[in-house]
N, C-alpha and C. Protein backbone atom coordinates (compact mmCIF):
# COMPACT_ATOMS: atom_id res chain seq x y z
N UNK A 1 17.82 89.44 -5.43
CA UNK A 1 18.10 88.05 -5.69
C UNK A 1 19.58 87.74 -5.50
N UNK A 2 20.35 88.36 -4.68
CA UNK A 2 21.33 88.35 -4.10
C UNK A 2 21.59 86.33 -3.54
N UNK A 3 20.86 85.93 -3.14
CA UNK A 3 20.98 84.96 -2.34
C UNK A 3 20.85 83.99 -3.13
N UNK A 4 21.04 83.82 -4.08
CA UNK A 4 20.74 82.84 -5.34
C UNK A 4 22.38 81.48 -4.83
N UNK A 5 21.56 80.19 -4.92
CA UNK A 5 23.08 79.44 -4.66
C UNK A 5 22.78 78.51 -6.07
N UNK A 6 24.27 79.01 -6.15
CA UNK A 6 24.08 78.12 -7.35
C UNK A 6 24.25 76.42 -7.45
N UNK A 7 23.93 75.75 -8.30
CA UNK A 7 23.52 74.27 -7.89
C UNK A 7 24.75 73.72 -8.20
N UNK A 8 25.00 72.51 -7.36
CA UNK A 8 26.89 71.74 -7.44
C UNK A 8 26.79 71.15 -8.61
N UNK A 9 27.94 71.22 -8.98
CA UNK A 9 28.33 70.55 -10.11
C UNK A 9 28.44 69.47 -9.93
N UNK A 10 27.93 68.22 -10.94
CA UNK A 10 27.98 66.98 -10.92
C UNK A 10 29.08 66.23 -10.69
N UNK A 11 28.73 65.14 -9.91
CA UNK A 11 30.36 64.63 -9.47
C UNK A 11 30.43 63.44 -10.42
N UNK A 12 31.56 63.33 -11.25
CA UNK A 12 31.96 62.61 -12.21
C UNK A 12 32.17 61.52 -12.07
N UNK A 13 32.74 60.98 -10.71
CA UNK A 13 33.53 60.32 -10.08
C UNK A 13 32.36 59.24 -9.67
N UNK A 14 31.42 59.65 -9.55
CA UNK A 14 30.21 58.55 -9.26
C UNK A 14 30.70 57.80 -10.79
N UNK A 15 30.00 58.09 -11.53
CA UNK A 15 29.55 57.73 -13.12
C UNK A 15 30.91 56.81 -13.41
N UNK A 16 31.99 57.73 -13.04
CA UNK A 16 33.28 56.69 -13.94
C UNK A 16 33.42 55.54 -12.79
N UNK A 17 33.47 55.89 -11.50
CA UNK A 17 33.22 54.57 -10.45
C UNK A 17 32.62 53.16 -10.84
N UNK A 18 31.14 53.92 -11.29
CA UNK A 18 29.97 52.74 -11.50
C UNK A 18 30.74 51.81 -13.05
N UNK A 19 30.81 53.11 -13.70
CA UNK A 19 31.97 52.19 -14.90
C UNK A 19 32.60 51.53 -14.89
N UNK A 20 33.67 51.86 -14.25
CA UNK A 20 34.94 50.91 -14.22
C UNK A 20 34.60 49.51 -12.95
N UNK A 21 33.71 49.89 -11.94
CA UNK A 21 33.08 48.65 -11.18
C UNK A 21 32.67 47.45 -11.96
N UNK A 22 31.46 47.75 -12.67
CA UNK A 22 30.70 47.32 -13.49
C UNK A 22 31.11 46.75 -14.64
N UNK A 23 32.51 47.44 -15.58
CA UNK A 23 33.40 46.57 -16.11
C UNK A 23 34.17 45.46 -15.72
N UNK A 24 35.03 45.72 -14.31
CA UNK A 24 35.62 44.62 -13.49
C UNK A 24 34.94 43.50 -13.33
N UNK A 25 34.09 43.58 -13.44
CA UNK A 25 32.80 42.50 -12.73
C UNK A 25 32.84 41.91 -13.93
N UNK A 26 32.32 42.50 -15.01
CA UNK A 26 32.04 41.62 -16.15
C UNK A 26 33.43 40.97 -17.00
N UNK A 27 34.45 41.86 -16.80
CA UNK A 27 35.72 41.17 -17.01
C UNK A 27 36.21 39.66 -15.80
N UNK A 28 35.75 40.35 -15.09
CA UNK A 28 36.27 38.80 -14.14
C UNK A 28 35.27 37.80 -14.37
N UNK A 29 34.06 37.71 -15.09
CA UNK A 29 33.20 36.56 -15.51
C UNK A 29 33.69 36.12 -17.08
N UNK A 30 34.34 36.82 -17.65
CA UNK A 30 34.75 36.50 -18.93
C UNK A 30 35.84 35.40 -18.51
N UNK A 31 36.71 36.28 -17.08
CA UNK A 31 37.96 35.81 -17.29
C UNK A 31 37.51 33.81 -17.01
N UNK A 32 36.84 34.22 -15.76
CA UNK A 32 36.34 32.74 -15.41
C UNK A 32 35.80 31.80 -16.21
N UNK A 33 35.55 32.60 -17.25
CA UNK A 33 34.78 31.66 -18.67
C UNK A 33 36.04 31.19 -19.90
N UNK A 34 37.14 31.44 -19.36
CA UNK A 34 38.21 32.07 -19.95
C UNK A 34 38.36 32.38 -21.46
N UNK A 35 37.86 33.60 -21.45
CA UNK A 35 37.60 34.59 -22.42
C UNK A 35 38.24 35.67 -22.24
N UNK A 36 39.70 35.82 -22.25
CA UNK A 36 40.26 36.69 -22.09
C UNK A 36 40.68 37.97 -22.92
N UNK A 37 39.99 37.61 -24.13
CA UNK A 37 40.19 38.68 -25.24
C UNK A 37 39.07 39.67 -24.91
N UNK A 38 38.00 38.69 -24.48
CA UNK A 38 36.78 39.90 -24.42
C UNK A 38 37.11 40.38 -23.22
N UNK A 39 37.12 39.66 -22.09
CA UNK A 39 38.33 40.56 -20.64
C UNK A 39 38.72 41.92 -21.10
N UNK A 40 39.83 42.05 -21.80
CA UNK A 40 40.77 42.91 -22.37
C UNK A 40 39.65 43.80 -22.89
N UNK A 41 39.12 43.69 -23.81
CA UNK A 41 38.36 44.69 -24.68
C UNK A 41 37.15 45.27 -23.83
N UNK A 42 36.95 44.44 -23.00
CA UNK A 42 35.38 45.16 -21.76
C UNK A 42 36.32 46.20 -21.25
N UNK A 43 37.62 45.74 -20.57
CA UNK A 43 38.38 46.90 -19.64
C UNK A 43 38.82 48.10 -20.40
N UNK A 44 39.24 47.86 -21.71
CA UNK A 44 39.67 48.98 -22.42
C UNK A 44 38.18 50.06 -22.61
N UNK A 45 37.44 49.35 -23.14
CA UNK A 45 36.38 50.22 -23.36
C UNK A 45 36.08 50.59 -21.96
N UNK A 46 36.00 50.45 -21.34
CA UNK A 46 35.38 51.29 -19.58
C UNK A 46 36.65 51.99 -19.95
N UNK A 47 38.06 52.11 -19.74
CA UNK A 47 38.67 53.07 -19.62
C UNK A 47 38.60 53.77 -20.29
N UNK A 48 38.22 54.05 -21.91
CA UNK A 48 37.74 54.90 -22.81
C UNK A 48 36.26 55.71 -21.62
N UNK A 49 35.07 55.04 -21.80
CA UNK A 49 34.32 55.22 -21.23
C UNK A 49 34.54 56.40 -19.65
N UNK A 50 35.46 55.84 -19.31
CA UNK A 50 36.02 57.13 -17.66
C UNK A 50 36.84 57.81 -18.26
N UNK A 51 37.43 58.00 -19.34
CA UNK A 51 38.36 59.20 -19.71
C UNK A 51 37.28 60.16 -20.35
N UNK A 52 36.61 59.71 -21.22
CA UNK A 52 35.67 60.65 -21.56
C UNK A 52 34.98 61.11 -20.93
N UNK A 53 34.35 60.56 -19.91
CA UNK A 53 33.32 60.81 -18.34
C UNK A 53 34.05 62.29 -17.75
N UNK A 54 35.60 62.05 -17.90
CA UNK A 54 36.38 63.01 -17.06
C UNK A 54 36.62 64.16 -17.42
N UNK A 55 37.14 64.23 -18.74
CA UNK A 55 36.51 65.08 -19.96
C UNK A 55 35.74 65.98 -20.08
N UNK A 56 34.78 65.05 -20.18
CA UNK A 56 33.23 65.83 -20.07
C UNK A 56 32.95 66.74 -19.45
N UNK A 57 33.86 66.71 -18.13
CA UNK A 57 32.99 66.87 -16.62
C UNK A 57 33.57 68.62 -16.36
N UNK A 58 34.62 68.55 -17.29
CA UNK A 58 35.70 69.72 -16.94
C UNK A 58 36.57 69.90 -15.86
N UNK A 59 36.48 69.09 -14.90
CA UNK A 59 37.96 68.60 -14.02
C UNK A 59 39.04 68.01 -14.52
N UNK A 60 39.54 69.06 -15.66
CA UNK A 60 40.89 68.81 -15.99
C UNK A 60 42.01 69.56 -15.09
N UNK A 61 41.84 70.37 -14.44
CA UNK A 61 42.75 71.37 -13.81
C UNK A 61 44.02 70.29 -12.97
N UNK A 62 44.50 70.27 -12.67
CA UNK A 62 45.42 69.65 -12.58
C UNK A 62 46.18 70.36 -11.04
């Protein structure tokens, strides 16, 4: 069983992508509603949300 491949590691970078997309979007409908506090607080939380994603993922190496 030499030939065994082992399976790729998940790419993180999708997940925090779709995040931080998916926040923008809903921050720029706040903003247009002008609701800019909740703006602020959607974007912070996605960036919480992709730091932990990154975290997670173990691509800290630098």
């Amino acid at each position: 069983m030499d030939n065994i491949t082992p399976f790729p590691a998940p790419n993180p970078y999708k997940k925090m992508y779709a995040a931080l997309f998916n926040a923008v979007t809903d921050a720029l409908n706040m903003m247009e509603d002008r609701d800019y506090g909740a703006a602020q607080r959607r974007l912070m939380s996605a960036q919480r949300e992709a730091e932990e994603l990154y975290l997670d993922s173990g691509e800290t190496d630098a």
